[in-house]
Protein backbone atom coordinates (compact mmCIF):
# COMPACT_ATOMS: atom_id res chain seq x y z
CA UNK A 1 20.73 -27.54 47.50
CA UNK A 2 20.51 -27.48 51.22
CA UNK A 3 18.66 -25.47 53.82
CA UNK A 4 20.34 -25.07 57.05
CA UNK A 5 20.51 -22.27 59.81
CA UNK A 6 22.98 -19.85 59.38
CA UNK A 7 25.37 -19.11 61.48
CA UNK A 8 27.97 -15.77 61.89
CA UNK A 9 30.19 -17.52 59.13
CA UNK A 10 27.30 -16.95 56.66
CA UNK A 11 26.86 -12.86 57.48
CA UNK A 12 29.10 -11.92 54.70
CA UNK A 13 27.15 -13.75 51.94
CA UNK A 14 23.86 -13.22 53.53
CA UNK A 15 24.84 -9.15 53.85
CA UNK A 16 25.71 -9.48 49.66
CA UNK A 17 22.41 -10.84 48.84
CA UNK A 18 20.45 -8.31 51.02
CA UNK A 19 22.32 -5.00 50.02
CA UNK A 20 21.92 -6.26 46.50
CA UNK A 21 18.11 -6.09 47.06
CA UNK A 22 18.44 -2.22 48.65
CA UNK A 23 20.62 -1.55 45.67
CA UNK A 24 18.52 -2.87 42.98
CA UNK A 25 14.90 -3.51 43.88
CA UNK A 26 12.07 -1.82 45.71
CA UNK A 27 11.47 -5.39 47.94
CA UNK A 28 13.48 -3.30 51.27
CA UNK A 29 12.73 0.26 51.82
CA UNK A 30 15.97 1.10 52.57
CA UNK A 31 18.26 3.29 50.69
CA UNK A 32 21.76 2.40 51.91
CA UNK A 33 23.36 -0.40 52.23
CA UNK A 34 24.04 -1.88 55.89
CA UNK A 35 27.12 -2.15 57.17
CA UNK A 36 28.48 -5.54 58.68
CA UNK A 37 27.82 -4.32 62.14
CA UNK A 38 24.75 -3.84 61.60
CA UNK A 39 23.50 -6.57 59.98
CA UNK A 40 25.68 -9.12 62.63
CA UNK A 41 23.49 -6.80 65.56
CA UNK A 42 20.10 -8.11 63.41
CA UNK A 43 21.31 -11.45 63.28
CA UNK A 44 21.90 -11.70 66.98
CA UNK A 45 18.91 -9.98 67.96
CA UNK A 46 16.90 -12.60 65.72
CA UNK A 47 18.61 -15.62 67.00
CA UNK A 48 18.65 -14.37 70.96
CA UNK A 49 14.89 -13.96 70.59
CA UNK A 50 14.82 -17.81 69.16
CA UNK A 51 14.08 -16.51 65.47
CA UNK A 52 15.48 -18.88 62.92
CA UNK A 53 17.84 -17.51 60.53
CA UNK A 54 17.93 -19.91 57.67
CA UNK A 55 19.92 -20.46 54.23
CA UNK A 56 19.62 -22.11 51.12
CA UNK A 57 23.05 -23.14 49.64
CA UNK A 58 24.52 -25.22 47.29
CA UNK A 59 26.39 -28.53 47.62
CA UNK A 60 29.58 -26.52 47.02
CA UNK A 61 28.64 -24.12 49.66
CA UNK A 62 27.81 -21.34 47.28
CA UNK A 63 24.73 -19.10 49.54
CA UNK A 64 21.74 -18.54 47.08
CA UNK A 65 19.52 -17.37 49.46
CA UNK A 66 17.97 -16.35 53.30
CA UNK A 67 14.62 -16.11 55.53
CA UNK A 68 13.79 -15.49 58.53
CA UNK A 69 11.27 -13.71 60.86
CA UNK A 70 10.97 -11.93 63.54
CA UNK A 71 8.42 -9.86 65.89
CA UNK A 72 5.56 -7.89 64.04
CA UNK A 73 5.58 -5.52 67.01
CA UNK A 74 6.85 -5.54 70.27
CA UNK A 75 3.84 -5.07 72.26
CA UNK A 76 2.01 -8.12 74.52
CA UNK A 77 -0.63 -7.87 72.07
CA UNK A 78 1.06 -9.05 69.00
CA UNK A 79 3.48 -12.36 70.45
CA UNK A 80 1.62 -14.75 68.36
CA UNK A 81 2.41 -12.83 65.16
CA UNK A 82 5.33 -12.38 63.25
CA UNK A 83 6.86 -10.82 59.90
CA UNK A 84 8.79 -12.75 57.63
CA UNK A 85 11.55 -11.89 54.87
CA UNK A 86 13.16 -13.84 52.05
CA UNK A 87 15.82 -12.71 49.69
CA UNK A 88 17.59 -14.82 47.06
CA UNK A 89 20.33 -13.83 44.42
CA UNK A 90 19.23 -13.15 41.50
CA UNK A 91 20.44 -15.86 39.81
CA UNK A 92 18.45 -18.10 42.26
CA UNK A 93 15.61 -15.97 41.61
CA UNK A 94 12.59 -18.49 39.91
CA UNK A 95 13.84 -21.66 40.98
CA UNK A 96 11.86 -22.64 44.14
CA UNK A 97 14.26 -21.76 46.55
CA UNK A 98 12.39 -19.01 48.00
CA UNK A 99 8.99 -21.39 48.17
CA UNK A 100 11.26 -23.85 50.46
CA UNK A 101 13.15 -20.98 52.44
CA UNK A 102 9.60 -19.96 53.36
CA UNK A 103 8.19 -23.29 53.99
CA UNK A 104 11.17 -24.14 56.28
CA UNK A 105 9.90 -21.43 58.18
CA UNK A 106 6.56 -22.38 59.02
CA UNK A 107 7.36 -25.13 61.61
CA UNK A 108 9.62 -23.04 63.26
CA UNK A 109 6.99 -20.42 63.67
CA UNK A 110 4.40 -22.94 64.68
CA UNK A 111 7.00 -24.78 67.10
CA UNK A 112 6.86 -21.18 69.12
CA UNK A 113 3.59 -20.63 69.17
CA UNK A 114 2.82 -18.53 66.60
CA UNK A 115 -0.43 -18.22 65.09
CA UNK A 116 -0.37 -15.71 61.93
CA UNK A 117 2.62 -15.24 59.60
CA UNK A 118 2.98 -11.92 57.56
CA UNK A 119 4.68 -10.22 54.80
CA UNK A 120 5.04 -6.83 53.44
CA UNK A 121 5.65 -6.83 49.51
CA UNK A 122 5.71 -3.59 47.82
CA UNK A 123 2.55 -3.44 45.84
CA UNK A 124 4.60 -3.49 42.56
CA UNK A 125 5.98 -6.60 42.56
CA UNK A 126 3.46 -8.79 41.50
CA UNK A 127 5.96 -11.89 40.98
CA UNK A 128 6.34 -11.97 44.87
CA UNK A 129 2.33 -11.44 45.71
CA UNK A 130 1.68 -14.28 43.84
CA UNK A 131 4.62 -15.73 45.17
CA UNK A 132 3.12 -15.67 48.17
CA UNK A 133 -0.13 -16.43 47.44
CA UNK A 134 0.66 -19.71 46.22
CA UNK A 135 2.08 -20.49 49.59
CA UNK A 136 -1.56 -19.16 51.34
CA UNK A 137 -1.09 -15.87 52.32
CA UNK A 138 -3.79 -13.96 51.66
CA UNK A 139 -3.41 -10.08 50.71
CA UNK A 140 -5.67 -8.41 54.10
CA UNK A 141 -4.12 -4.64 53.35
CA UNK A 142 -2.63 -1.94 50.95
CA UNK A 143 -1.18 1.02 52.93
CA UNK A 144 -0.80 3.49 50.27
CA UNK A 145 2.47 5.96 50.23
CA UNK A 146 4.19 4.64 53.00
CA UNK A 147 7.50 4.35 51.20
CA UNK A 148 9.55 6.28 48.98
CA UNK A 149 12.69 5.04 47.34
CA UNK A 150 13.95 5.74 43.94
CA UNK A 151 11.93 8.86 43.39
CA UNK A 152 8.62 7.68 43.87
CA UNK A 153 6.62 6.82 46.57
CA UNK A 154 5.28 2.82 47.20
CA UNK A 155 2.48 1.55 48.29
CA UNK A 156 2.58 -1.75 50.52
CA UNK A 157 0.54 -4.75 50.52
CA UNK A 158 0.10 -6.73 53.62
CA UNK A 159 -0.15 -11.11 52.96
CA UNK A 160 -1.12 -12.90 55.94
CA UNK A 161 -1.26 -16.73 56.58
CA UNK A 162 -2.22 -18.89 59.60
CA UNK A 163 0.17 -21.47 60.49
CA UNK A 164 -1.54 -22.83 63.67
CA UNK A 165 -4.22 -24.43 61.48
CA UNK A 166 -7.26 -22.42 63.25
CA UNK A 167 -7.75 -19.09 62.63
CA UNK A 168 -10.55 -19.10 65.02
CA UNK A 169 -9.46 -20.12 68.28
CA UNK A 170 -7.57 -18.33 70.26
CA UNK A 171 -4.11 -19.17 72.44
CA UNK A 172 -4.24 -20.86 75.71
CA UNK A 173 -4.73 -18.92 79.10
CA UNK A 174 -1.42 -19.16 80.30
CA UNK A 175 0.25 -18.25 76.85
């Protein structure tokens, strides 16, 4: 297995594993699939803002996987924090692949700057807050009933973790 950036060859097999996700799971709060347009105008608004959009594939170029991140907000205020996402097929699911999608994405984030990395996990899938939590991200908040999808409404839970190494000092002056 191999963990490259993707490039517009890879939409159609990244698009598979994501709508599979909105199909099957509560990890994306969305109820429809997205369209190929759509997801090619995500991709190109994630790699014109310098936002790695990685893969893991195998050695016969078979796409088990994707992460990536991209602004927490837009305002001044928040440029040193971002959001991350992961998604794998399920039968990549449990392997590690996710744990070094994720990783990959840390010295990207810290090569721009960034100081906190989060991640939204509906508060039902406990596999992917520990996930996480093995990787340091700590959980800082549960919004309550901010999503509803298949029937029910779902709570969030926030995971946070610094990858600038100091979570007490703060950016340079002219950053």
């Amino acid at each position: 297995m191999q963990i490259r950036e993707a490039n517009l060859e890879d939409l159609a097999a990244i698009l598979d594993i994501y709508n599979e996700v909105i199909a099957t799971t509560t990890a994306v709060y969305n109820d429809d699939p997205l369209t190929p347009g759509e997801f090619a105008l995500w991709f190109q608004d994630r790699t014109a803002a310098g936002y790695p959009v990685l893969l893991a594939e195998e050695d016969d170029g078979r796409v088990l996987g994707f992460s990536s991140f991209g602004d927490f907000r837009t305002r001044p205020g928040y440029r040193f924090t971002v959001e991350h996402s992961v998604h794998l097929t399920e039968q990549a699911r449990g392997k590690g692949i996710g744990t070094a999608l994720v990783q990959a994405l840390f010295p990207r984030a810290q090569a721009l700057g960034k100081h906190t990395m989060l991640g939204a996990v509906d508060a039902e899938n406990e596999g992917s807050i520990r996930f996480h939590e093995k990787l340091g991200f700590v959980q800082v908040g549960r919004l309550p009933q901010v999503g509803f999808k298949f029937g029910r409404w779902l709570d969030l839970v926030y995971l946070q973790r610094f990858i600038d190494g100091d979570p007490t000092n703060g950016p340079a002056a002219d950053a």
